[in-house]
Protein backbone atom coordinates (compact mmCIF):
# COMPACT_ATOMS: atom_id res chain seq x y z
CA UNK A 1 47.29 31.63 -39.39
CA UNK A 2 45.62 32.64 -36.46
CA UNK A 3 42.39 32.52 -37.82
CA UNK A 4 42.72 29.13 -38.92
CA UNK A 5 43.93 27.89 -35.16
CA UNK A 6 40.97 29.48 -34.02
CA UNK A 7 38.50 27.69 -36.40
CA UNK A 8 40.80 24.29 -35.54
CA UNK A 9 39.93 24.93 -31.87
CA UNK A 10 36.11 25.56 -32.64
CA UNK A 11 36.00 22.94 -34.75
CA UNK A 12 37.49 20.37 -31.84
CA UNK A 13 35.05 21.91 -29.45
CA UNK A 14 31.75 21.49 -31.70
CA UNK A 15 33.28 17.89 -32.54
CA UNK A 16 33.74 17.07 -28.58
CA UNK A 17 30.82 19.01 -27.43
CA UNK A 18 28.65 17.35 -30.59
CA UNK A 19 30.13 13.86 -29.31
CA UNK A 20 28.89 14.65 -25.95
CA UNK A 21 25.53 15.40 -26.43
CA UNK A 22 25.23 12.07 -28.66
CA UNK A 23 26.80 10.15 -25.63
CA UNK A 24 23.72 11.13 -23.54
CA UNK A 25 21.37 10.58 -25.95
CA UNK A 26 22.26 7.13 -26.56
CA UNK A 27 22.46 6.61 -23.08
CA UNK A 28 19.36 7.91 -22.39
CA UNK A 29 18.00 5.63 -25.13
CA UNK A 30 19.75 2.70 -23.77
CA UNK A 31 18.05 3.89 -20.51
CA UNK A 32 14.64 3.88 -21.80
CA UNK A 33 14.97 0.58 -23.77
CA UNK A 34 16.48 -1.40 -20.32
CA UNK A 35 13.56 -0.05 -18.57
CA UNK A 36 10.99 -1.83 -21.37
CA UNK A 37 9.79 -4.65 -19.75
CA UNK A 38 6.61 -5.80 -21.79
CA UNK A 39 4.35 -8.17 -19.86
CA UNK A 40 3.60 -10.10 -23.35
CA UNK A 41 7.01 -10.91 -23.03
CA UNK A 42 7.47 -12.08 -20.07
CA UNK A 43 4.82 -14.81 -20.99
CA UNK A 44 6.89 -16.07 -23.53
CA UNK A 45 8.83 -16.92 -21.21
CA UNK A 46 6.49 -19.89 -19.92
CA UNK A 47 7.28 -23.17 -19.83
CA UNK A 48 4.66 -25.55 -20.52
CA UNK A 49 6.96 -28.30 -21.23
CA UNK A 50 5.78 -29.88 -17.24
CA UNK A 51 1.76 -29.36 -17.43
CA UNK A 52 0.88 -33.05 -17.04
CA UNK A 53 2.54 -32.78 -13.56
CA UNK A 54 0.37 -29.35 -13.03
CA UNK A 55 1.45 -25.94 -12.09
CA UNK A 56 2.05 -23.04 -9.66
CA UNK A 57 1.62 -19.45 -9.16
CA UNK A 58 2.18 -16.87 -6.87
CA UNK A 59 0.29 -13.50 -6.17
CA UNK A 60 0.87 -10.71 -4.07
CA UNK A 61 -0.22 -6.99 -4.23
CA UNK A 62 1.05 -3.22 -3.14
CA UNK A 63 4.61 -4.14 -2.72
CA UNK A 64 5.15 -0.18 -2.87
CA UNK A 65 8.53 0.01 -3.76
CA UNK A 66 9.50 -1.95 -0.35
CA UNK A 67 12.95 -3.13 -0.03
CA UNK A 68 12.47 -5.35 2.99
CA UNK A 69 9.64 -7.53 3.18
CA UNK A 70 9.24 -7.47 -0.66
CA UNK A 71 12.34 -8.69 -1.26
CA UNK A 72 12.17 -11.85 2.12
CA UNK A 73 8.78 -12.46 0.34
CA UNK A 74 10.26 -12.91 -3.18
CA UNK A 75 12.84 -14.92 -2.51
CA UNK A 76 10.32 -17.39 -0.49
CA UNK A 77 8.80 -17.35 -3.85
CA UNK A 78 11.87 -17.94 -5.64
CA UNK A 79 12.57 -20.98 -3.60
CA UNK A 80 8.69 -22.73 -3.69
CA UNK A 81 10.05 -22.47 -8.12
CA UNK A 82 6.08 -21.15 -9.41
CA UNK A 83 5.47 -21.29 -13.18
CA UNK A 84 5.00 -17.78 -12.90
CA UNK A 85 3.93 -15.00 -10.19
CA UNK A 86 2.16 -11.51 -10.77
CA UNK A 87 1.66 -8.56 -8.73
CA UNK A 88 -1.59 -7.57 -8.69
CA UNK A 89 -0.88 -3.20 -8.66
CA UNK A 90 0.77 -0.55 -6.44
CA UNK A 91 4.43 -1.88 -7.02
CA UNK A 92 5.74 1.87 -7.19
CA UNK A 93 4.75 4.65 -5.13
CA UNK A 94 3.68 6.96 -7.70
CA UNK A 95 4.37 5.25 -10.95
CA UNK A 96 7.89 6.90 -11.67
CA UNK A 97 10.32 5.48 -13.79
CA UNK A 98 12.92 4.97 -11.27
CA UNK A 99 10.68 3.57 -8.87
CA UNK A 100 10.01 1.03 -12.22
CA UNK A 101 13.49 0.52 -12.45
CA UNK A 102 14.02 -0.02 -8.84
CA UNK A 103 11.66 -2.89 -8.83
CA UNK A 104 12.91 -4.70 -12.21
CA UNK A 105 16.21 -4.71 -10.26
CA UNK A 106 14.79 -6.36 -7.54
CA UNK A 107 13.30 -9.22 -10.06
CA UNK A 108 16.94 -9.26 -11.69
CA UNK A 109 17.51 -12.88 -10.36
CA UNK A 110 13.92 -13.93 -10.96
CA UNK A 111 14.13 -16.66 -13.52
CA UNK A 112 10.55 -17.17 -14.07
CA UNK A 113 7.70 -14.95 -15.75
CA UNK A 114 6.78 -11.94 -13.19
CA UNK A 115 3.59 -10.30 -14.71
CA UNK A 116 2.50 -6.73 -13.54
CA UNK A 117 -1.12 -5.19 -13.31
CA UNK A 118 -1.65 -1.66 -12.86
CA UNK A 119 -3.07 0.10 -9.84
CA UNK A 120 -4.05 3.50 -9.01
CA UNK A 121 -0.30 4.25 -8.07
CA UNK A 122 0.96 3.53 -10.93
CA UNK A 123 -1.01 6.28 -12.69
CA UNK A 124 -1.46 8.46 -10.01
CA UNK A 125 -0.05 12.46 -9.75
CA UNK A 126 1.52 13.82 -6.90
CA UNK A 127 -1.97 15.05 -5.69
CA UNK A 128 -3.34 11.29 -5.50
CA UNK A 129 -5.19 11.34 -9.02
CA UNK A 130 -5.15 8.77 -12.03
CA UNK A 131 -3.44 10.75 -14.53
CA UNK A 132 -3.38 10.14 -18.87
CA UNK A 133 0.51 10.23 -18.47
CA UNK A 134 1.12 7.87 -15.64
CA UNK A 135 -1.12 5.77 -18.12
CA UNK A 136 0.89 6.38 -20.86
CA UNK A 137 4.26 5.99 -18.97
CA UNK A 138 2.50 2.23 -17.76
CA UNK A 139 2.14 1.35 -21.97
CA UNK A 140 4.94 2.19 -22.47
CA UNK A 141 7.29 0.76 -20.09
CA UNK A 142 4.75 -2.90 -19.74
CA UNK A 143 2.46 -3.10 -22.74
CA UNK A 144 -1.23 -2.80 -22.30
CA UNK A 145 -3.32 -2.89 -19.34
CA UNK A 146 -6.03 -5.23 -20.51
CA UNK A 147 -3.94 -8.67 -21.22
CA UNK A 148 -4.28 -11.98 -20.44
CA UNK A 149 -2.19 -15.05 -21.09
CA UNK A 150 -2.59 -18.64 -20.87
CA UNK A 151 -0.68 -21.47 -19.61
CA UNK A 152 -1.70 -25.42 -18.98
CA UNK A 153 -4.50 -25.05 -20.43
CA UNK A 154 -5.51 -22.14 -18.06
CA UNK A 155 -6.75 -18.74 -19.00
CA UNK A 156 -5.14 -15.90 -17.03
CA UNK A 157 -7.16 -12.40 -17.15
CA UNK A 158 -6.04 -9.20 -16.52
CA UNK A 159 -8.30 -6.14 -16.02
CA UNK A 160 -7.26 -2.47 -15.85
CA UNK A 161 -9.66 -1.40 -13.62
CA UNK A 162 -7.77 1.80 -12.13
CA UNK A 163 -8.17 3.76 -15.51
CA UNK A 164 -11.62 4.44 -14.87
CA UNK A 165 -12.15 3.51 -11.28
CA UNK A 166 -14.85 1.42 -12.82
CA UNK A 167 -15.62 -1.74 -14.66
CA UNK A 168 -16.48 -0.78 -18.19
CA UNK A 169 -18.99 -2.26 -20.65
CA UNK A 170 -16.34 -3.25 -23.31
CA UNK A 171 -14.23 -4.62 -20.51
CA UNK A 172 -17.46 -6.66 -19.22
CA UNK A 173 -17.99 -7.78 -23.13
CA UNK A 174 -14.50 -8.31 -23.34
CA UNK A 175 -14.12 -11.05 -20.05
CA UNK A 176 -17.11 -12.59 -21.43
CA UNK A 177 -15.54 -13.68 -24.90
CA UNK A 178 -12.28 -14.61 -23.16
CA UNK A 179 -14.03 -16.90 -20.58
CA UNK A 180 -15.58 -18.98 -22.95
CA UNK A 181 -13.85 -22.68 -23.44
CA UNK A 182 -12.03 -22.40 -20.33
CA UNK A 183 -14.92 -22.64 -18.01
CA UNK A 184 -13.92 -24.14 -14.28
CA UNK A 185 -10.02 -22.77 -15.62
CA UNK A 186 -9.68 -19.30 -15.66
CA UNK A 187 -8.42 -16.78 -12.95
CA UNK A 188 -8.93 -12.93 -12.98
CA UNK A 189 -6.87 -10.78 -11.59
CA UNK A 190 -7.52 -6.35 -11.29
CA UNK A 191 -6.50 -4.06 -8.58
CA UNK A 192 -9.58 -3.20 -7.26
CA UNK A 193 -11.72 -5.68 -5.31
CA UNK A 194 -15.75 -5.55 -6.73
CA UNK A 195 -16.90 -2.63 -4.01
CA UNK A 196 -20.42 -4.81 -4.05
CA UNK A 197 -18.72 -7.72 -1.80
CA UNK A 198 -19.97 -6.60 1.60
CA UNK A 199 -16.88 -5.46 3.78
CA UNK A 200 -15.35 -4.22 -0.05
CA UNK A 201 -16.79 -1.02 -0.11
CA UNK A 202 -13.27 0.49 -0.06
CA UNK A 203 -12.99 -1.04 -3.66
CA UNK A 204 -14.30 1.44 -5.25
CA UNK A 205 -16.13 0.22 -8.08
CA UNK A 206 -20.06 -0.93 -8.35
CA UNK A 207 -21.11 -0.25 -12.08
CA UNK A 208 -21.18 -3.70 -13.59
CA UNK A 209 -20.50 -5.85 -10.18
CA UNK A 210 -23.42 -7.97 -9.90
CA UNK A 211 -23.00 -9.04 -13.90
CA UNK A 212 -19.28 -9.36 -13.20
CA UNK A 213 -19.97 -11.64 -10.19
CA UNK A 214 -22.64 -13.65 -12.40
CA UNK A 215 -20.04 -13.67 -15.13
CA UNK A 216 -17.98 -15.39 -13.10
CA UNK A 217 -20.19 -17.56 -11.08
CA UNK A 218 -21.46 -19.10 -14.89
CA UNK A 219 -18.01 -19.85 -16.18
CA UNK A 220 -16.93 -21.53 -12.72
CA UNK A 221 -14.08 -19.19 -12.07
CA UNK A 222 -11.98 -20.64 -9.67
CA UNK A 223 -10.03 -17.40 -8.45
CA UNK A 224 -10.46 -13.77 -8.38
CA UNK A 225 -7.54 -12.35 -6.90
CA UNK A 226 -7.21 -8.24 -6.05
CA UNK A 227 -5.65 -5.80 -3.94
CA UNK A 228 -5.45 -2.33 -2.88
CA UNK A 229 -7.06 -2.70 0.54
CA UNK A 230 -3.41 -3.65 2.67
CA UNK A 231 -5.01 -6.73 4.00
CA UNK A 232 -5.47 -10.55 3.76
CA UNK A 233 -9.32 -11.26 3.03
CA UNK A 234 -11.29 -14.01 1.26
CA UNK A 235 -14.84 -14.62 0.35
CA UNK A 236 -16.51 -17.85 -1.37
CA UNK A 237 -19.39 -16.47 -3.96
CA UNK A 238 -20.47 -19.84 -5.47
CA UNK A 239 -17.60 -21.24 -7.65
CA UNK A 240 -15.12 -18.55 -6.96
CA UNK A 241 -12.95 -17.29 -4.33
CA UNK A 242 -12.36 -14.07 -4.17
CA UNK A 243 -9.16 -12.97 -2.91
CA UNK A 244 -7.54 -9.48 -1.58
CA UNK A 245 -3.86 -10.00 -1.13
CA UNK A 246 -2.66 -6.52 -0.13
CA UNK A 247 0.25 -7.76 2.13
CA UNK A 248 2.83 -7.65 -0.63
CA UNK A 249 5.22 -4.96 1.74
CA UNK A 250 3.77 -1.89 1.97
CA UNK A 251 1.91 -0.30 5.02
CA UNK A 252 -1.03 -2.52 7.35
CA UNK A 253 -4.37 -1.51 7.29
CA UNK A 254 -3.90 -2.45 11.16
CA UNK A 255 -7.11 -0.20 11.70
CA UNK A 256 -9.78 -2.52 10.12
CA UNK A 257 -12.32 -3.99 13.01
CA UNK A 258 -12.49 -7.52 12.66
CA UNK A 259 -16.10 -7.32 11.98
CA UNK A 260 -15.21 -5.92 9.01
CA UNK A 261 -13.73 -9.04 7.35
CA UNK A 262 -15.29 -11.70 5.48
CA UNK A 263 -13.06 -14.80 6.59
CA UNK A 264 -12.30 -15.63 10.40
CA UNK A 265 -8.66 -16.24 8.81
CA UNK A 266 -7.92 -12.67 7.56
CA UNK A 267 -5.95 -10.05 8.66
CA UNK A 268 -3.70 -6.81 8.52
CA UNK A 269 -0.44 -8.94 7.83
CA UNK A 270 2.27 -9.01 5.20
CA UNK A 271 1.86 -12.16 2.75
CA UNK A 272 1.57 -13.42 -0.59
CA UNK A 273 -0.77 -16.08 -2.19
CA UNK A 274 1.17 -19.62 -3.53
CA UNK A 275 -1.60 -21.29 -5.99
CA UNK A 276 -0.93 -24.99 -6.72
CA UNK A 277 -2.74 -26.59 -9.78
CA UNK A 278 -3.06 -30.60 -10.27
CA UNK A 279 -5.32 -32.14 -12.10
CA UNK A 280 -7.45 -28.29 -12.63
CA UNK A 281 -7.80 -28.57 -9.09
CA UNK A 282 -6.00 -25.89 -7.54
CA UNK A 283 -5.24 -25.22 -3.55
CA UNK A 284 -4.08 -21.81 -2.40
CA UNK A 285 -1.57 -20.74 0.39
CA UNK A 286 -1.60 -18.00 2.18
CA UNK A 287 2.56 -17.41 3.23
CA UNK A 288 3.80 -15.32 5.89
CA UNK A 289 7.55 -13.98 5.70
CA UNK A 290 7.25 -14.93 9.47
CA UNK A 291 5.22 -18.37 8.67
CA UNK A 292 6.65 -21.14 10.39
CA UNK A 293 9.16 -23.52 7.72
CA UNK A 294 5.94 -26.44 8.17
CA UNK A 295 4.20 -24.26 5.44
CA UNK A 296 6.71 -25.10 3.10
CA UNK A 297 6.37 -28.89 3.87
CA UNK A 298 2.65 -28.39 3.89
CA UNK A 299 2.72 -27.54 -0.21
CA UNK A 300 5.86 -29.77 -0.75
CA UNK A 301 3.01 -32.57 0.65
CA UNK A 302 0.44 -31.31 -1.31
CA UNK A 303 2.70 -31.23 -4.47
């Protein structure tokens, strides 16, 4: 009889403990599947149901994980109602998964597509270097790193420029298919600014510039847009502007000489870009979460 109470009571504990350890696992699961957030999703979510009356987008870079200005700057964004807006890298620290899930929290009101690009701290190690899992960890938690989407009859292009710290030759081959038909309406977006724009150097990357630049100057790309340098810089190559929005809340480079920038308007200050489209001509913004409210009337006039 005693026996048998003792194999009752094992049995209850191997039943309880067995219940347990399914409890976390599912939880864990649930965990894992909450933190999915595919950007091929989130561009279902786009609404092309107002094109004839043209669209808008915002862009902002290296938010790092910043609870402050990120979140003053996103709902300014929230309130100009974009088609869609995209960071453009560095929105964690060091690519962690609760540094992920911190940042989807701070979208959780967001009703509009948010699209993510990769940048070197999102696959970074603790040591500063691009690792194969924080890679891996970017798959699977937002789909690939190459994507692109379109919307109004725009291309959108996204290049994954941090795996190698270089532009590569299927990459180039790659842009070139995807530009064609949408000449004078496409937009490219990677981390890294081309380091072969003079006061760019800090970019990084040189193998395949000058082709990228004449890839883009022949299909009339309108935008370039990048970050990584914590500034606000722009330079006019032919048809395209290219763009480094690094203001998106993390540290200033407040240490750049201003003979070191390529516009008279840039700057070590936090911002984001608002890009409005009418008639495939599109006007870009450059807001301040200290701007003045006239820049809000200034797009509402434009609109």
């Amino acid at each position: 009889m005693k026996m048998t109470n003792k194999l009752a009571v094992s049995c209850r504990i191997a039943l309880a403990c067995g219940a347990f350890f399914i409890l976390i696992a599912f939880s864990v699961a649930a965990g894992a599947q909450n933190l999915s957030r595919p950007n091929a999703k989130e561009a279902q979510k786009l609404d092309e149901s107002s094109c004839a009356d043209g669209f808008s987008f915002a862009v902002m870079a290296d938010s790092h994980n910043n609870t402050g200005i990120f979140e003053t700057m996103r709902d300014a964004i929230i309130e100009m109602k974009p088609d869609f807006a995209i960071s453009v890298g560095d929105t964690t620290g060091s690519g962690k998964e609760e540094e992920y899930a911190a940042f989807f929290g701070q979208l959780a009101g967001v009703k509009f597509p948010w699209f993510i690009v990769p940048g070197n701290h999102e696959y970074r190690s603790p040591d500063g270097h691009t690792t194969s899992e924080g890679r891996a960890r970017f798959k699977r938690i937002l789909g690939k790193s190459d994507y692109s989407f379109t919307h109004c009859g725009w291309k959108f292009i996204v290049i994954d420029i941090v795996a190698m710290d270089t532009l590569t030759p299927s990459q180039l081959a790659s842009l070139k298919k995807q530009l064609a038909g949408y000449e004078g309406k496409a937009v490219v977006f990677m981390h890294y600014p081309p380091a072969v724009i003079k006061n760019w150097e800090d970019g990084y990357w040189t193998s395949f510039g000058k082709e990228f630049l004449k890839l883009l100057e022949d299909n009339r790309v309108p935008y370039f847009f990048s970050g990584h340098l914590h500034i606000a810089d722009r330079v006019k190559l032919g048809p395209t502007t290219y763009i480094v929005t690094g203001g998106g809340g993390g540290g200033m480079d407040t240490d750049i000489p201003r003979e070191k920038y390529n516009s008279p308007d840039a700057g070590a200050f936090h911002h984001f870009i608002y890009v409005l489209v009418k008639n495939d001509k599109a006007t870009d913004f450059v807001v301040r979460p200290d701007e003045p409210a006239e820049i809000k009337q200034n797009i509402e006039y434009t609109k």
